[in-house]
Structure formats: C-alpha cells, structure tokens
Protein backbone atom coordinates (compact mmCIF):
# COMPACT_ATOMS: atom_id res chain seq x y z
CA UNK A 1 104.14 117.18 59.83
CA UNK A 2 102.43 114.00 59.86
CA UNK A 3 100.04 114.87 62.66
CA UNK A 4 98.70 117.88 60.23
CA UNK A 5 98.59 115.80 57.44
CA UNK A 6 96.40 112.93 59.18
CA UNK A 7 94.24 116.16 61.03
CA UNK A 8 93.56 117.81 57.67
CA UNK A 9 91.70 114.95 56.01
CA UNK A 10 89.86 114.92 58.93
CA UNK A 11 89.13 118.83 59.00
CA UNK A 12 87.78 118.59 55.24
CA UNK A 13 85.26 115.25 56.55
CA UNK A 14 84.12 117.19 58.81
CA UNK A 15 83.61 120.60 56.98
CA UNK A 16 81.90 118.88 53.86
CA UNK A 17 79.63 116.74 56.71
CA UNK A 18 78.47 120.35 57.75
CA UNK A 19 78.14 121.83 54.87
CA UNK A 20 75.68 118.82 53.51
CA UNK A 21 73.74 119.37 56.67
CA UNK A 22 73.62 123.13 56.10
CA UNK A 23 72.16 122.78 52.80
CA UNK A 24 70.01 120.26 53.39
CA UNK A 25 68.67 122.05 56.35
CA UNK A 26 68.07 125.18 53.75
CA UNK A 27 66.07 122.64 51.00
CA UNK A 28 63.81 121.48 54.05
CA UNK A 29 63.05 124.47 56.35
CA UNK A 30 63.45 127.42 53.55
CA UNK A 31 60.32 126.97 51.85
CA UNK A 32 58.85 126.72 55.27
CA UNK A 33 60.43 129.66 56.72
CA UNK A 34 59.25 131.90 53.62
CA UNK A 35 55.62 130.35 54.01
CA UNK A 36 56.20 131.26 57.84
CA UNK A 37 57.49 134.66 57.11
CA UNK A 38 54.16 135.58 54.56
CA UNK A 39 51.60 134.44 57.38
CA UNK A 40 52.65 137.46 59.04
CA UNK A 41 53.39 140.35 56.45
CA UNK A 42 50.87 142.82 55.49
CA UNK A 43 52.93 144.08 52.28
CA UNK A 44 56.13 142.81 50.41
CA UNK A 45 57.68 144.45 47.18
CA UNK A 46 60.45 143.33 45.83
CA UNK A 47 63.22 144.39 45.43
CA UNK A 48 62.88 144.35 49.62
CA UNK A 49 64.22 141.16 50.80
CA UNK A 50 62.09 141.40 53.82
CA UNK A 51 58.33 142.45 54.47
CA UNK A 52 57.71 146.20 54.34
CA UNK A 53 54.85 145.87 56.60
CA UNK A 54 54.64 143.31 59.01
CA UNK A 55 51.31 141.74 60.88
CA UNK A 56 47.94 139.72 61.35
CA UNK A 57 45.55 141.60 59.42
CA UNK A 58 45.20 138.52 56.55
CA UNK A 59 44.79 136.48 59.93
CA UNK A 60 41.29 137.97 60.43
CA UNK A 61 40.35 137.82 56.55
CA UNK A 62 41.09 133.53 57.04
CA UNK A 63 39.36 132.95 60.27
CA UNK A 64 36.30 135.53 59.19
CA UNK A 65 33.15 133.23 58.61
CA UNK A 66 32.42 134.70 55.01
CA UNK A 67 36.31 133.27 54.47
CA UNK A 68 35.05 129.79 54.43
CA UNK A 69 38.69 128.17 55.00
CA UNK A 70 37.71 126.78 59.00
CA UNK A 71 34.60 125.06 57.32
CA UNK A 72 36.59 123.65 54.60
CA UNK A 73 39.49 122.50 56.81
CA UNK A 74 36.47 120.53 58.81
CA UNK A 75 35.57 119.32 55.13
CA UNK A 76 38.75 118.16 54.63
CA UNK A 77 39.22 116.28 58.24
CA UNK A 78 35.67 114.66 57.19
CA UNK A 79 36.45 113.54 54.57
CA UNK A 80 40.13 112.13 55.42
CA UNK A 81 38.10 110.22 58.32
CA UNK A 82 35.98 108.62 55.97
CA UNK A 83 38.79 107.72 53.59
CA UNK A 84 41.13 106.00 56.21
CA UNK A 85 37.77 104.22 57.39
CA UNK A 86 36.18 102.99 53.89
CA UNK A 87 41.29 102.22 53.37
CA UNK A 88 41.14 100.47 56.52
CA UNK A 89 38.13 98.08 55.48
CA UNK A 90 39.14 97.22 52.40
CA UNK A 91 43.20 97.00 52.85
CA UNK A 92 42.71 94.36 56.51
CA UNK A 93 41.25 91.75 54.44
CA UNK A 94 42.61 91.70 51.27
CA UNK A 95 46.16 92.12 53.18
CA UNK A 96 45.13 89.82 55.03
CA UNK A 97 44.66 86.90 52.49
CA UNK A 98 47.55 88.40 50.38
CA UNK A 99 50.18 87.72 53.13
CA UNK A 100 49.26 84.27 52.27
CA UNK A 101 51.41 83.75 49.99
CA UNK A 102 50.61 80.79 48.34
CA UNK A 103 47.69 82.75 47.15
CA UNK A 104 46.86 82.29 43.58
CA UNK A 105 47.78 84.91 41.57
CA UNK A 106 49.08 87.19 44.37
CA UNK A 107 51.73 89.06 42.84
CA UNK A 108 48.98 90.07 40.19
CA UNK A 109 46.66 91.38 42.78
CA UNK A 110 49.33 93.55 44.40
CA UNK A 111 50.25 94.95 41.31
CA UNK A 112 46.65 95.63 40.77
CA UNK A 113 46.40 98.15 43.64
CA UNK A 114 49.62 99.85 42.29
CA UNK A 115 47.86 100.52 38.92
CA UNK A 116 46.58 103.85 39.79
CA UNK A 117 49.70 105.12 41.07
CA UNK A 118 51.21 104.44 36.91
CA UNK A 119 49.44 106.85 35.49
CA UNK A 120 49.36 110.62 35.67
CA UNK A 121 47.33 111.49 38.30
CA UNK A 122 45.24 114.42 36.52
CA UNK A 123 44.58 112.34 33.58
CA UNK A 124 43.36 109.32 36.16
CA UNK A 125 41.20 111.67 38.11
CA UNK A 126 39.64 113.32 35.23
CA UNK A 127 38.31 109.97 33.59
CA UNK A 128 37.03 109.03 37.49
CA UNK A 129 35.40 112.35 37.24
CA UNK A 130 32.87 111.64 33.76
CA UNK A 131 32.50 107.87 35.18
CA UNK A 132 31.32 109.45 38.55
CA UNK A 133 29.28 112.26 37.21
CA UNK A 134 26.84 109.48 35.51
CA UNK A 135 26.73 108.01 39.16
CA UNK A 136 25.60 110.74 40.81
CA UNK A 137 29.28 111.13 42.36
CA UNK A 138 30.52 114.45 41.54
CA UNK A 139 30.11 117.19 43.69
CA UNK A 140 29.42 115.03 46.83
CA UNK A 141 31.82 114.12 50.03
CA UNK A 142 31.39 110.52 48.87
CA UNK A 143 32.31 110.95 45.78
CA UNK A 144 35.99 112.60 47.02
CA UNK A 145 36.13 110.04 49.56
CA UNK A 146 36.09 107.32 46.85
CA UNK A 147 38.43 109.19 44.88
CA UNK A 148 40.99 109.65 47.90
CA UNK A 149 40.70 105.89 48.62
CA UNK A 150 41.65 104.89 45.16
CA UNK A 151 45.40 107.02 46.00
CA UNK A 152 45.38 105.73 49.66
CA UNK A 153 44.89 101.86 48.96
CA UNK A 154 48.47 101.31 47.11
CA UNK A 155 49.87 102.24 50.72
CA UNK A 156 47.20 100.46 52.54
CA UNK A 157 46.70 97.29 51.10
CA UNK A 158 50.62 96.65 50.77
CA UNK A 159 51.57 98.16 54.55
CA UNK A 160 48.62 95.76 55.72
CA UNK A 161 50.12 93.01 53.93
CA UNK A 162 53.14 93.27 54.90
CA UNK A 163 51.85 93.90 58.61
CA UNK A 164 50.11 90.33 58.49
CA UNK A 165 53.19 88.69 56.54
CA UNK A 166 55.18 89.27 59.16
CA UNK A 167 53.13 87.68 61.74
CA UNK A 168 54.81 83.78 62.52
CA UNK A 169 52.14 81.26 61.73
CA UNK A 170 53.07 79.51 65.07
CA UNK A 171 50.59 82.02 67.26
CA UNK A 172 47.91 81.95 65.30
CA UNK A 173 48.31 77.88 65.45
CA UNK A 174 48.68 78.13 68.97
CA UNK A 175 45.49 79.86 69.35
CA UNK A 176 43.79 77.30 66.75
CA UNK A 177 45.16 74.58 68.70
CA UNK A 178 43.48 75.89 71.66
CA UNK A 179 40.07 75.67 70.62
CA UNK A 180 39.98 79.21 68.98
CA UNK A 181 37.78 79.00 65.55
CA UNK A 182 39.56 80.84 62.42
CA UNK A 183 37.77 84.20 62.83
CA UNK A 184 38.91 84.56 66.82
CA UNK A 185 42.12 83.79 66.17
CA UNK A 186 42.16 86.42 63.67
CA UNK A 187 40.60 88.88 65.77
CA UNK A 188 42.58 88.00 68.91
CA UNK A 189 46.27 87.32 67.34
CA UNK A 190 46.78 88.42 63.87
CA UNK A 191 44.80 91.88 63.94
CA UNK A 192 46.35 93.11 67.28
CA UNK A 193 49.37 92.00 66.52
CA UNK A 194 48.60 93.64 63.00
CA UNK A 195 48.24 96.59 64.52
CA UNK A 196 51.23 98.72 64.21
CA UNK A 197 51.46 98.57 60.57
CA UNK A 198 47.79 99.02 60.38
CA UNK A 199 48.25 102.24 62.58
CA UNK A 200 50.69 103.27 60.23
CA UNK A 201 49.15 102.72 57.17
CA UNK A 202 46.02 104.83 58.48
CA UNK A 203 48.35 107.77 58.94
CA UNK A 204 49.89 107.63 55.21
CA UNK A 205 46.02 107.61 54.05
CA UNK A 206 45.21 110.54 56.26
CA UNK A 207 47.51 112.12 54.99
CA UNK A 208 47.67 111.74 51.19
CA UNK A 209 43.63 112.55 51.71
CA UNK A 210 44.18 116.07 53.70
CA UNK A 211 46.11 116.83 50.90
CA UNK A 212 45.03 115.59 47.66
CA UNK A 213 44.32 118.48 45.29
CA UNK A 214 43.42 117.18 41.55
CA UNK A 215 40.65 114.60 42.51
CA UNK A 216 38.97 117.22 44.66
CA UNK A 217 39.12 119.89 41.90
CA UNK A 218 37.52 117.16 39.25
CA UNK A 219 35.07 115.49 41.54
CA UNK A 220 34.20 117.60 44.19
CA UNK A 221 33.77 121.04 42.54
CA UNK A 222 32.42 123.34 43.08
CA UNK A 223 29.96 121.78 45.77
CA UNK A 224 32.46 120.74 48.03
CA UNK A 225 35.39 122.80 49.15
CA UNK A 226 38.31 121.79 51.17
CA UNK A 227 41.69 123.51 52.33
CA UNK A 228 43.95 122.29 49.44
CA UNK A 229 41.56 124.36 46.98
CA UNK A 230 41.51 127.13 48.89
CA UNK A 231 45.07 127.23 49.60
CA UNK A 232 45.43 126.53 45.40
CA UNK A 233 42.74 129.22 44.32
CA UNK A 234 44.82 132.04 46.67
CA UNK A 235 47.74 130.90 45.73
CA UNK A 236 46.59 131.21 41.81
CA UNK A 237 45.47 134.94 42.81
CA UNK A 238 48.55 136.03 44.09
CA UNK A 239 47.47 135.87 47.33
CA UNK A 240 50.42 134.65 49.22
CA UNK A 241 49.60 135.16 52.61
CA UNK A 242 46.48 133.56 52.53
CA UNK A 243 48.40 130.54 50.77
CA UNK A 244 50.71 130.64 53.45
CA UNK A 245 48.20 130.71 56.48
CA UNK A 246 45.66 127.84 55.13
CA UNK A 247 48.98 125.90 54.21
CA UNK A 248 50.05 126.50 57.89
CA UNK A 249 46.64 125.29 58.88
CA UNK A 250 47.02 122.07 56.94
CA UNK A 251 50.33 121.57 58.37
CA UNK A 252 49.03 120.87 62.28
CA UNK A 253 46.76 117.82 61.51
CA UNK A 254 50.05 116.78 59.93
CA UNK A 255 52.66 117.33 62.84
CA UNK A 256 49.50 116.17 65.19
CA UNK A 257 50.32 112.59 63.41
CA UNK A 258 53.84 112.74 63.55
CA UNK A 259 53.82 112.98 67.26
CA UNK A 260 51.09 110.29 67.32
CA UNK A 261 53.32 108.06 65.49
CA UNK A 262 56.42 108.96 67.78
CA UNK A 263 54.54 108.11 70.78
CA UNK A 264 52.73 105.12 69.90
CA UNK A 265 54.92 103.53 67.08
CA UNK A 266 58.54 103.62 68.14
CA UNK A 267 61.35 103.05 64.93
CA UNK A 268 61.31 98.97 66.11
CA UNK A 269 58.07 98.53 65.91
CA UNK A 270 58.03 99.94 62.48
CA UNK A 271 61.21 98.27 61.03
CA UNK A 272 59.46 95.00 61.95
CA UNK A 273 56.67 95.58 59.22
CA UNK A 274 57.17 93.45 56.37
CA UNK A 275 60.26 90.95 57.46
C-alpha cells in the first residue's frame, strides 16, 4: 500500500507535466497548422471541419507577376536591410558610451529610447506620419525605414549596451597599454568582442522590420507595398488562403534567422550579454 501511494503522486506529476505540454504545444503550432492547412485548400465551408477541396490553385494567383506579393516580399527584405543598417549605426555608439556608466545622465538616455515603445503604436505612427508628410517622407522606402528604426532602436541600443557593459575594462587597457590609440582598441577589442550581442540585436531589428504593419500602412501607402499589407489587405477580404501563403512566405526569412542564430550564437554566448 505504501508503494501505490508514493507511485500515485508521481503518476498525477507526470500526467499534469503532459498535459501542460499538450496544450501548450496546441497554443503554439494550432494557429500554424490552420494557416498551414489554408495554403493548400481550394474551398472550405463550414460546418466541414476540414477543406472540401484541397490544392495549389491560390499558389499560382500569389506567385503570378500581376499578384505583386514576390516584389513586395523583396520590398520588405529592402527595407529590413536598411533598417538593421541605419539600428546598427546608431545603437554601437551610443551603447557604446552608455555602458559607461558613469555617464551623465545615463539612466535618462536609456529611458529615452524606450519612449516610443509607451505609447500606442498606431497613435505614435500616425503623428510620425503628418510630421513626415511635410518632409517629403511618406510614401518613400526611407521614410518606412526611419519609421522601422524608431521600433527597432529600444532593442538595439539596450542589447548593444549591454553587449559593451559586459566587456572587462582590463582588455581594452591591455590593448591601450600596448600602444593601441582609443579608436583601435575599440575596433580591435570591444567591437569584436561586442559582437555577439550586436549579432543578436540585428536579428530582433530584422525582424520587428519584416513585420511591422501600422507604420507601413501610415507612411508608406500606397506607394510602397510590402508583405505585411498584403497579407493584412487579403486577410481583410476574406481571403484566407492568400493570408495564409504570404504569411508562410514571411515566415522563412524568419526561421532562416533562427538557424543563423543557432549556428553562430550558441545559448552561452547569449546568456553572457549584459552580466
């Protein structure tokens, strides 16, 4: 009797361990299973649980020419590019000088960059919009790229910090102490050893940029088009499965950079950023 009795609290661990799993497996890979399941059906009806008809004919209708969604999925690589670029040279030297952190008014300045992250994000990108429209801005590639940028700092300007911050001071005075002037030793210890969180931070800005939707809609339209809009204006139809397959299509630059980042930045690498 006592052998059950210690076996059964066991039993139940394990069962409720499994059934946490199980329904956290549903909450992640459902919605993507259903989006998987319309990029291949023709017609679906409810009550039918399943597709009625099942195949690639809204395939063709994507990838036609006329379609537009291959030349605005090249928009929208374009313009991530430019937005981790324009991140990258902004966030390396002010995180640079605000891992210092006897830096006057330093906490200010980081709290700065988290400003536009405080306030609603359609209500932000509107006002961007009239500012940019007398600038010339609206309706260019520029003017989303700016836009983008302003989301993608908050992650690159404190990942950068934190990158530098946890640099010891010792090998960059090692380097100084060898005759190396302040901007070598920056460029030869701090930035490559920078790196990984740099890396890292580039991702998170590629990827808020492929798929940033409201400061497109506001800025860009309707000059420039990219694969979030599309994927929003079908959607807004009805037309599921050509939601489903430009979503799909958004999804590979994605899972390109998550096996980028499990090559080249292992878990100890990361967990290092920022002690």
């Amino acid at each position: 009797m006592k052998l059950s009795h210690s076996r059964t609290p066991a039993f139940v661990g394990t069962l409720l361990q499994v059934l946490l799993i199980g329904l956290l497996a549903i909450a992640v890979f459902g919605p993507l299973l259903n989006m998987l399941i319309w990029t291949v059906t023709e017609a679906w009806y409810f009550p039918a649980k399943l597709p009625v008809r099942w195949g690639f004919a809204f395939w063709n209708k994507v990838f036609r020419p006329e379609a537009g969604a291959m030349r605005a999925l090249t928009t929208s690589l374009l313009i991530a590019v430019l937005t981790v670029l324009l991140s990258l040279a902004v966030a390396i030297p002010a995180g640079y000088a605000l891992s210092k952190r006897t830096l006057p008014f330093r906490n200010l300045f980081l709290l700065f960059f988290l400003l536009p992250q405080a306030f609603p994000t359609v209500a932000v990108h509107m006002n961007i919009a009239r500012i940019f429209y007398g600038l010339g801005l609206t309706g260019t590639i520029w003017g989303v790229m700016l836009v983008h940028a302003i989301q993608g700092l908050v992650f690159a300007v404190w990942i950068a910090s934190a990158s530098f911050a946890a640099i010891h001071q010792e090998q960059v005075e090692a380097a100084r102490n060898l005759g190396a002037s302040p901007l070598r030793a920056f460029l030869t210890v701090s930035l490559p050893l920078a790196a990984p969180g740099l890396l890292a931070s580039a991702i998170f800005v590629f990827l808020i940029s492929l798929d940033e939707f409201s400061g497109t809609f506001f800025v860009g339209v309707p000059d420039v088009h990219t694969l979030p809009l599309t994927m929003l204006n079908a959607a807004m139809e009805g037309n599921y499965q050509i939601a489903s397959i430009t979503a799909l299509l958004l999804l590979v630059p994605s899972v390109l950079f998550m096996l980028f980042v499990e090559r080249f930045l292992k878990a100890d690498v990361l967990a290092g950023v920022g002690k």
